[in-house]
C-alpha atoms as a PDB file:
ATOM      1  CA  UNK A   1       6.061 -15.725   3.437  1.00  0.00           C
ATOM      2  CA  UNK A   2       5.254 -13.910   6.299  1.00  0.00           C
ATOM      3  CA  UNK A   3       6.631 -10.365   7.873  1.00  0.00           C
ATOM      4  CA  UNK A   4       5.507  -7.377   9.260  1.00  0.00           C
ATOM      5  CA  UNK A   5       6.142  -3.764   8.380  1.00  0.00           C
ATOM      6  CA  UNK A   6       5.464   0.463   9.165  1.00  0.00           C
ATOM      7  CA  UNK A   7       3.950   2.337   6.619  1.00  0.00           C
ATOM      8  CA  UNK A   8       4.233   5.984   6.395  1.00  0.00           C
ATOM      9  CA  UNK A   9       1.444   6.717   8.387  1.00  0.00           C
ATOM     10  CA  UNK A  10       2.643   4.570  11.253  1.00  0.00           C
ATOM     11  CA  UNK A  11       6.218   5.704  11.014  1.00  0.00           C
ATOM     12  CA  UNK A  12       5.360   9.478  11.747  1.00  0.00           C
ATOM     13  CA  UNK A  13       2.890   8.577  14.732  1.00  0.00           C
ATOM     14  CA  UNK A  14       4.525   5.318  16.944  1.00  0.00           C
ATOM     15  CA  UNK A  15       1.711   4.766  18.959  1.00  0.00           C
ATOM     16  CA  UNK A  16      -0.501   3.336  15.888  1.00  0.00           C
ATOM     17  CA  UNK A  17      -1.026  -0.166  14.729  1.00  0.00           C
ATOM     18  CA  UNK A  18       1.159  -2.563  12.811  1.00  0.00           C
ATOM     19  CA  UNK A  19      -0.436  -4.436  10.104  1.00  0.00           C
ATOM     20  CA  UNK A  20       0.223  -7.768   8.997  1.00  0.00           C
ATOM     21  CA  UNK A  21       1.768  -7.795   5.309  1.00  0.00           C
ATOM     22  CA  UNK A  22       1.743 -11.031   3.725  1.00  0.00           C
ATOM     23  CA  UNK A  23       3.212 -11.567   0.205  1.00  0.00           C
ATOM     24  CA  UNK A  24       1.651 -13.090  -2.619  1.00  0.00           C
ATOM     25  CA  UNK A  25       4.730 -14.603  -4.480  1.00  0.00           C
ATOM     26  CA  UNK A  26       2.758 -15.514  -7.343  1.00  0.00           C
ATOM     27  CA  UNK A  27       1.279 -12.595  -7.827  1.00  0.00           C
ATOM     28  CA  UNK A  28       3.894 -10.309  -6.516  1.00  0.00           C
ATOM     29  CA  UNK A  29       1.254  -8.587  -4.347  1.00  0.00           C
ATOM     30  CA  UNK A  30       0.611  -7.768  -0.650  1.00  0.00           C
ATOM     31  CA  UNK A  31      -2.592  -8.132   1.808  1.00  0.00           C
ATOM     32  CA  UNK A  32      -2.970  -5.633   4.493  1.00  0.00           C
ATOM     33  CA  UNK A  33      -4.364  -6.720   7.362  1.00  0.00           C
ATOM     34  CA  UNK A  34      -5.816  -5.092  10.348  1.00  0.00           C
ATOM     35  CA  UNK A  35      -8.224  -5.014  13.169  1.00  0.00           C
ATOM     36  CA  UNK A  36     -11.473  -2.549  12.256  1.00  0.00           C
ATOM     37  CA  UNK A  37     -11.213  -0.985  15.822  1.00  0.00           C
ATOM     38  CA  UNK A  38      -7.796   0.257  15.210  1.00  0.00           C
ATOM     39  CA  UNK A  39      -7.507   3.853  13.915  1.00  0.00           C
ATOM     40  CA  UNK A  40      -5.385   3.705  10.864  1.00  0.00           C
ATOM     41  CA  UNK A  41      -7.046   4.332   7.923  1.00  0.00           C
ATOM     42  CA  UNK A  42      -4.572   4.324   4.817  1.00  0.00           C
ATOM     43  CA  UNK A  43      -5.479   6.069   1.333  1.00  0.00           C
ATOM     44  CA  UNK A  44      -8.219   4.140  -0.419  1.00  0.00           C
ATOM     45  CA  UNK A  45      -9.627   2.766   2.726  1.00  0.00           C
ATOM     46  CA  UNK A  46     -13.613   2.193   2.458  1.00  0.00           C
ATOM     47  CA  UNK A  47     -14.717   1.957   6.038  1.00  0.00           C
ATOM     48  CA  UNK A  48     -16.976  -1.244   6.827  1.00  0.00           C
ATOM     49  CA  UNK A  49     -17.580  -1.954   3.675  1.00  0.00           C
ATOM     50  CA  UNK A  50     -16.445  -4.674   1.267  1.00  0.00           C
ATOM     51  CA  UNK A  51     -14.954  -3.746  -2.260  1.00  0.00           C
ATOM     52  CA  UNK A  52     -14.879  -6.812  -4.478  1.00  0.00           C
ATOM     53  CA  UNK A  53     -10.849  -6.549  -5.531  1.00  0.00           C
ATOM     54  CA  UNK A  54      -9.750  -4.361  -3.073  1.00  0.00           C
ATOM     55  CA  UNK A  55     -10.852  -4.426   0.145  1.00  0.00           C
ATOM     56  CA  UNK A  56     -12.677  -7.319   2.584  1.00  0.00           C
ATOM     57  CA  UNK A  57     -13.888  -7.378   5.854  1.00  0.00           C
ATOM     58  CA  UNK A  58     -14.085 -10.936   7.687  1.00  0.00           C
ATOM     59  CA  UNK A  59     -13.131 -12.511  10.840  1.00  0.00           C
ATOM     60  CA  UNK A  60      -9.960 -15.117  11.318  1.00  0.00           C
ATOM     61  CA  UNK A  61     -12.228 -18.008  10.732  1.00  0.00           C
ATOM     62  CA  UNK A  62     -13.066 -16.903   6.978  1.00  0.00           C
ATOM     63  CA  UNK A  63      -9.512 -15.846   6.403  1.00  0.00           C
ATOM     64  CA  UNK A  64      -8.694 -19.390   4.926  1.00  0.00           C
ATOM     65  CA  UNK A  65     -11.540 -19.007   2.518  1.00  0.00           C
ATOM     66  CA  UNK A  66     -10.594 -15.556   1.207  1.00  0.00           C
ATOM     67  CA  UNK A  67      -7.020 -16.786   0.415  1.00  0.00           C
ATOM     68  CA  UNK A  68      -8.082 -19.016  -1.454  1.00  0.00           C
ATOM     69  CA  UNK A  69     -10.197 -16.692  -3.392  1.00  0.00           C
ATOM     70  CA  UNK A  70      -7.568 -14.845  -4.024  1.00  0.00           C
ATOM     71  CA  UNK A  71      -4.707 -17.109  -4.345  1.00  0.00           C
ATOM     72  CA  UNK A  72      -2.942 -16.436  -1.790  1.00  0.00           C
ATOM     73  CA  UNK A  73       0.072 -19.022  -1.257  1.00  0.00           C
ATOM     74  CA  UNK A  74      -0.597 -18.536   2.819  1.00  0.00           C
ATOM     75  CA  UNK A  75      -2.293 -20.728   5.393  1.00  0.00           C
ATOM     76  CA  UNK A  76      -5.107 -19.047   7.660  1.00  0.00           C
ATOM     77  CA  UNK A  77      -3.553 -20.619  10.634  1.00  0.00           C
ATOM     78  CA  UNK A  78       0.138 -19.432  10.298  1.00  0.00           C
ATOM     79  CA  UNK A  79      -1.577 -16.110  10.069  1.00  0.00           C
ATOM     80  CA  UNK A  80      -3.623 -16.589  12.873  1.00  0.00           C
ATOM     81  CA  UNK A  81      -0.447 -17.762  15.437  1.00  0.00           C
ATOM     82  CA  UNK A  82       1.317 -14.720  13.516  1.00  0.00           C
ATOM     83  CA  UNK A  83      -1.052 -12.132  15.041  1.00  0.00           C
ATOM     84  CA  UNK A  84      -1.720 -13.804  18.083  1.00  0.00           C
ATOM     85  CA  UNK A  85       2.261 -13.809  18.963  1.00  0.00           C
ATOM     86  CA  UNK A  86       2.262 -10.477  18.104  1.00  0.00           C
ATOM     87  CA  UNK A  87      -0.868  -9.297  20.155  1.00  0.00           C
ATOM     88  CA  UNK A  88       0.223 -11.148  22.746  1.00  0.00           C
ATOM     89  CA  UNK A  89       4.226  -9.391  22.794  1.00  0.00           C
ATOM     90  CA  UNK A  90       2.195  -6.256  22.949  1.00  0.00           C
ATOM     91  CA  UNK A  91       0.241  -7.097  25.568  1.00  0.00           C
ATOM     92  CA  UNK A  92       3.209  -7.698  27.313  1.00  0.00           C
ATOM     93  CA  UNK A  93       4.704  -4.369  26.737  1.00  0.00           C
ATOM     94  CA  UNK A  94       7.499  -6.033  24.525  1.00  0.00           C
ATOM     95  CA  UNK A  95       8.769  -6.031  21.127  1.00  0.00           C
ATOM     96  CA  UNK A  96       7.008  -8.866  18.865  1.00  0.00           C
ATOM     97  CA  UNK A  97       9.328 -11.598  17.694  1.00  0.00           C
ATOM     98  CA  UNK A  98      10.438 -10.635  13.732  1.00  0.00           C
ATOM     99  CA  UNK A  99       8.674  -7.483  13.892  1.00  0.00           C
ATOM    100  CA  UNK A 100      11.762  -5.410  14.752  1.00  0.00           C
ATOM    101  CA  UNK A 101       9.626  -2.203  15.814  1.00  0.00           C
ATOM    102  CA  UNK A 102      10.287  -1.079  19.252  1.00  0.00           C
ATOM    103  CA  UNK A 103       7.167   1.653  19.897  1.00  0.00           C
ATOM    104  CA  UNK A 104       4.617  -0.995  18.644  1.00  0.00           C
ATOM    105  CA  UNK A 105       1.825  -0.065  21.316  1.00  0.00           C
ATOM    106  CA  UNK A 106      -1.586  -1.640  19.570  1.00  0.00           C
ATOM    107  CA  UNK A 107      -2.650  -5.126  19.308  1.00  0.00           C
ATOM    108  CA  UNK A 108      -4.688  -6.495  16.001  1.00  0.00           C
ATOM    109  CA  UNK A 109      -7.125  -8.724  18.022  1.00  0.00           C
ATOM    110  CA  UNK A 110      -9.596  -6.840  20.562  1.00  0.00           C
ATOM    111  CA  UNK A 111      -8.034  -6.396  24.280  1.00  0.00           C
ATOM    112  CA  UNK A 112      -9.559  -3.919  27.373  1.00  0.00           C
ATOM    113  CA  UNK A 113      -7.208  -1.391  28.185  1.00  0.00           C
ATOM    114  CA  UNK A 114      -6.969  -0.954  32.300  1.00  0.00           C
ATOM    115  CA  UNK A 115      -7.223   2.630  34.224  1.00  0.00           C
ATOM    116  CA  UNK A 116      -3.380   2.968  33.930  1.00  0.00           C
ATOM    117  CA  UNK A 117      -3.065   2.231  30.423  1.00  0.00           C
ATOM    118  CA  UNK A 118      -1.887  -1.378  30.121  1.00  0.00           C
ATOM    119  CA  UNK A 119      -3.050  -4.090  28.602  1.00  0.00           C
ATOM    120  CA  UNK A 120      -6.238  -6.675  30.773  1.00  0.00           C
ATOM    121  CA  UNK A 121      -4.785  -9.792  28.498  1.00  0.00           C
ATOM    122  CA  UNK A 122      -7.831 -11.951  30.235  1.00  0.00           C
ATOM    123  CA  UNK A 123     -10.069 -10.003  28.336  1.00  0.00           C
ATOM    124  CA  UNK A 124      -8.179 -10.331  24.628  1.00  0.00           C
ATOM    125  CA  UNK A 125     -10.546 -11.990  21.707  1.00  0.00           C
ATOM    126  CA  UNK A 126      -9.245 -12.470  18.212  1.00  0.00           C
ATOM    127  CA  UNK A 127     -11.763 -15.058  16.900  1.00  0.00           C
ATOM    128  CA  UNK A 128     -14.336 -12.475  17.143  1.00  0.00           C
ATOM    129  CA  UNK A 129     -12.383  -9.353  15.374  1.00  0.00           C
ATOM    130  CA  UNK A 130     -13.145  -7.947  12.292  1.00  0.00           C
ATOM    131  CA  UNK A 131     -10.083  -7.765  10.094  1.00  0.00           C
ATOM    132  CA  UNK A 132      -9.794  -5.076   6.862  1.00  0.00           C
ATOM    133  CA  UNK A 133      -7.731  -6.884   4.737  1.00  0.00           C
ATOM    134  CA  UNK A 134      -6.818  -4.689   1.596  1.00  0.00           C
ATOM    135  CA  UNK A 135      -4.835  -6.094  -1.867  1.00  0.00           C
ATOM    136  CA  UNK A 136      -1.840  -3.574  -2.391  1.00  0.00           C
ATOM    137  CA  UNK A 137       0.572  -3.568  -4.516  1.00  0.00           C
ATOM    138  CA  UNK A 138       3.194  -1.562  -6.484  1.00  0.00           C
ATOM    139  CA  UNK A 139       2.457   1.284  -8.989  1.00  0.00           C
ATOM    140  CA  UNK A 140       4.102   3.521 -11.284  1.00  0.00           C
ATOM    141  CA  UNK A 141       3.469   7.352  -9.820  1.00  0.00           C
ATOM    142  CA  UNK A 142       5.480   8.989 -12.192  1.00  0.00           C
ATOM    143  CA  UNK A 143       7.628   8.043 -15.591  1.00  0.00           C
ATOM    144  CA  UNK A 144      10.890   9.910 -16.367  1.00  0.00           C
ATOM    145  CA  UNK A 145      11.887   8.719 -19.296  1.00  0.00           C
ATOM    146  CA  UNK A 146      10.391   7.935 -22.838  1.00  0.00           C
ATOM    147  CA  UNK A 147       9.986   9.464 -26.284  1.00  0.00           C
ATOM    148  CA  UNK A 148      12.182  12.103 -27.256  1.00  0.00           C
ATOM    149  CA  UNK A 149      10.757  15.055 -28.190  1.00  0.00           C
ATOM    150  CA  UNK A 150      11.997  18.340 -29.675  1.00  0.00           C
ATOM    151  CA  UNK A 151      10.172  21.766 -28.573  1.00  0.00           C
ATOM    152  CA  UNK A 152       7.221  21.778 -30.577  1.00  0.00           C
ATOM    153  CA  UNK A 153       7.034  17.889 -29.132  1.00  0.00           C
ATOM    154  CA  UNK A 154       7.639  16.042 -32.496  1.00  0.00           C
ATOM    155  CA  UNK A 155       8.939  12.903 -32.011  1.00  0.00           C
ATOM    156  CA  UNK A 156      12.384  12.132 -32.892  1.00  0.00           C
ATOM    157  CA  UNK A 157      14.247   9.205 -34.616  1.00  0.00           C
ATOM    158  CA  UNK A 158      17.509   7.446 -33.560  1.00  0.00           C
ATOM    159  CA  UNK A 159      19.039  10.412 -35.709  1.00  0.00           C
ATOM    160  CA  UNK A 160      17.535  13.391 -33.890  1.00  0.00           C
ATOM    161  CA  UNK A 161      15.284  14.128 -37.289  1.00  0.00           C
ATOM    162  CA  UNK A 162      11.488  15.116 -36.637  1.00  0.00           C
ATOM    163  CA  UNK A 163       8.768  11.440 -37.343  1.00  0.00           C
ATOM    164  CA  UNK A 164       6.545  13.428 -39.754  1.00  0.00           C
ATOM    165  CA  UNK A 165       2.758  13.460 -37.948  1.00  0.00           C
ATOM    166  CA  UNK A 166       4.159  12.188 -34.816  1.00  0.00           C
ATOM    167  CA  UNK A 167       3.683  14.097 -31.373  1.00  0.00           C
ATOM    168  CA  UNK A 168       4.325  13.185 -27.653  1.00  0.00           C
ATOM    169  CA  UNK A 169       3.091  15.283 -24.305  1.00  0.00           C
ATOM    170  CA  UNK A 170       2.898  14.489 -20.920  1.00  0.00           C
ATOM    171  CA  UNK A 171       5.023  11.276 -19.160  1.00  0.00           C
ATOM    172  CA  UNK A 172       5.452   9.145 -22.669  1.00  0.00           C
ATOM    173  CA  UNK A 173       7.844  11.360 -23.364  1.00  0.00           C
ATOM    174  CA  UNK A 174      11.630  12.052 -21.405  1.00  0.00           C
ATOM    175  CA  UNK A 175      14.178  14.371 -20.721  1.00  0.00           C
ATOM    176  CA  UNK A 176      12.433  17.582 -19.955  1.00  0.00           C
ATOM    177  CA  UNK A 177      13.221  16.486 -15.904  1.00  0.00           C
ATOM    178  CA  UNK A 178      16.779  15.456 -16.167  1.00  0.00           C
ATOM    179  CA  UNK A 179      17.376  13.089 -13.417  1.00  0.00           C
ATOM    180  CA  UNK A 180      14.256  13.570 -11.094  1.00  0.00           C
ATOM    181  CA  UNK A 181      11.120  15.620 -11.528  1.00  0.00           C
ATOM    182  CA  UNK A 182       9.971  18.475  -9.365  1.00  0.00           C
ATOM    183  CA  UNK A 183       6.824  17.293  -7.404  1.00  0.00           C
ATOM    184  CA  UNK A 184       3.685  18.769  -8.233  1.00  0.00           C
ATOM    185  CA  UNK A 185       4.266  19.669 -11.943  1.00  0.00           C
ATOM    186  CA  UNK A 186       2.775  16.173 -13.511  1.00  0.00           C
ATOM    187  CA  UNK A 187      -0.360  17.907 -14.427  1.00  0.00           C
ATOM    188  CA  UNK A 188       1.450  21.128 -15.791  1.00  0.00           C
ATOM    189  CA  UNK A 189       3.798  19.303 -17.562  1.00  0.00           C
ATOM    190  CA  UNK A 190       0.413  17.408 -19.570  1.00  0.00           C
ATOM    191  CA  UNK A 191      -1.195  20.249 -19.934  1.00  0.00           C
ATOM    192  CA  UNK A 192       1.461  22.834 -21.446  1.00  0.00           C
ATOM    193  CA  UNK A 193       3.019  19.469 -23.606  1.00  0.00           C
ATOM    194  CA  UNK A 194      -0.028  18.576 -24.551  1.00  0.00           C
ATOM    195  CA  UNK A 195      -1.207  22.150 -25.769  1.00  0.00           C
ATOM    196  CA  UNK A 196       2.006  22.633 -27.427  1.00  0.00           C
ATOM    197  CA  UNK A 197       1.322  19.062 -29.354  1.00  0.00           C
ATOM    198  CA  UNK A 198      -2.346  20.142 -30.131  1.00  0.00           C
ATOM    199  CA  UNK A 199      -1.127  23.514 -31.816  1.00  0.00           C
ATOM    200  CA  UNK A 200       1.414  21.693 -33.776  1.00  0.00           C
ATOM    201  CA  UNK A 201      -1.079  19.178 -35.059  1.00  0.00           C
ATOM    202  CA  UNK A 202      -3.017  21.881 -36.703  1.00  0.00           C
END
């Protein structure tokens, strides 16, 4: 499966590039892909540099290889036509097909710009590009809910009644937030729980 999306980043600055996001649906994980000349470096991003698990730099041709390294259930040369229709909607100052972005002004592959800004498609190379293709996929920032505690953070049974010897701090533990949790206080929260717990244990 194939489609394209805006991260954060690019949402907040239209004139950046789109990646290509391919879904692993065994794995229930994502490749990001990109051209290395584009400027859109994204948390975690090692520049030129391979990270075995993470992050790999290689050109279309290899692209078939590294999927199946990975076990990705996608075929180099979908991928290939995929950013090559895109690149050349770009080029062509209109919106790729599927892509559903209408300020999409970068292309993947390598292109000359001319004097006035557009696009010299005569000179566009994609065999030749260096892709950053990253592994992403979804994470657990914060927990809300778990172990309830009581003030001195004992842990408490179905019937409200202190565990003897048992203590909870930090995000194993719930209902201190309510609903949602103010940003920022994860590390207060595990330090004052977790000093609280320590005194206790004494």
């Amino acid at each position: 499966m194939l489609s394209w999306t805006t991260s954060t980043a690019q949402a907040r600055n239209k004139k950046k590039q789109i990646p290509v996001i391919i879904r692993n649906i065994q794995q229930g994980a994502y490749l990001y892909i990109r051209g290395e000349s584009s400027n859109l470096p994204t948390g975690g991003e090692v520049k030129g540099d391979n990270v075995p698990g993470k992050q790999y730099i290689r050109t279309p041709d290899q692209l078939d290889a590294l999927f199946k390294e990975l076990r990705v259930r996608a075929k180099a040369d979908e991928v290939i036509k995929t950013i090559r229709d895109y690149d050349q909607a770009i080029m062509a100052g209109s919106e790729p097909q599927d892509v559903g972005k209408r300020h999409a002004a970068s292309t993947i592959g390598n292109v000359k710009r001319r004097a006035n800004g557009s696009y010299d498609a005569s000179t566009y190379s994609l065999d030749s590009t260096r892709l950053i293709i990253r592994t992403l996929a979804p994470s657990t920032h914060h927990t809300m809910g778990g172990l309830v505690v009581d003030e001195q953070r004992r842990v408490l049974d179905a019937n409200g009644q202190p565990i003897p010897g048992l203590f909870a701090a930090g995000e194993v533990t719930g209902g201190i937030h309510g609903g949602n949790r103010l940003g920022g206080n994860a590390l207060t929260e595990i330090m004052v729980s977790g000093r609280i717990a320590a005194q206790q244990c004494k």
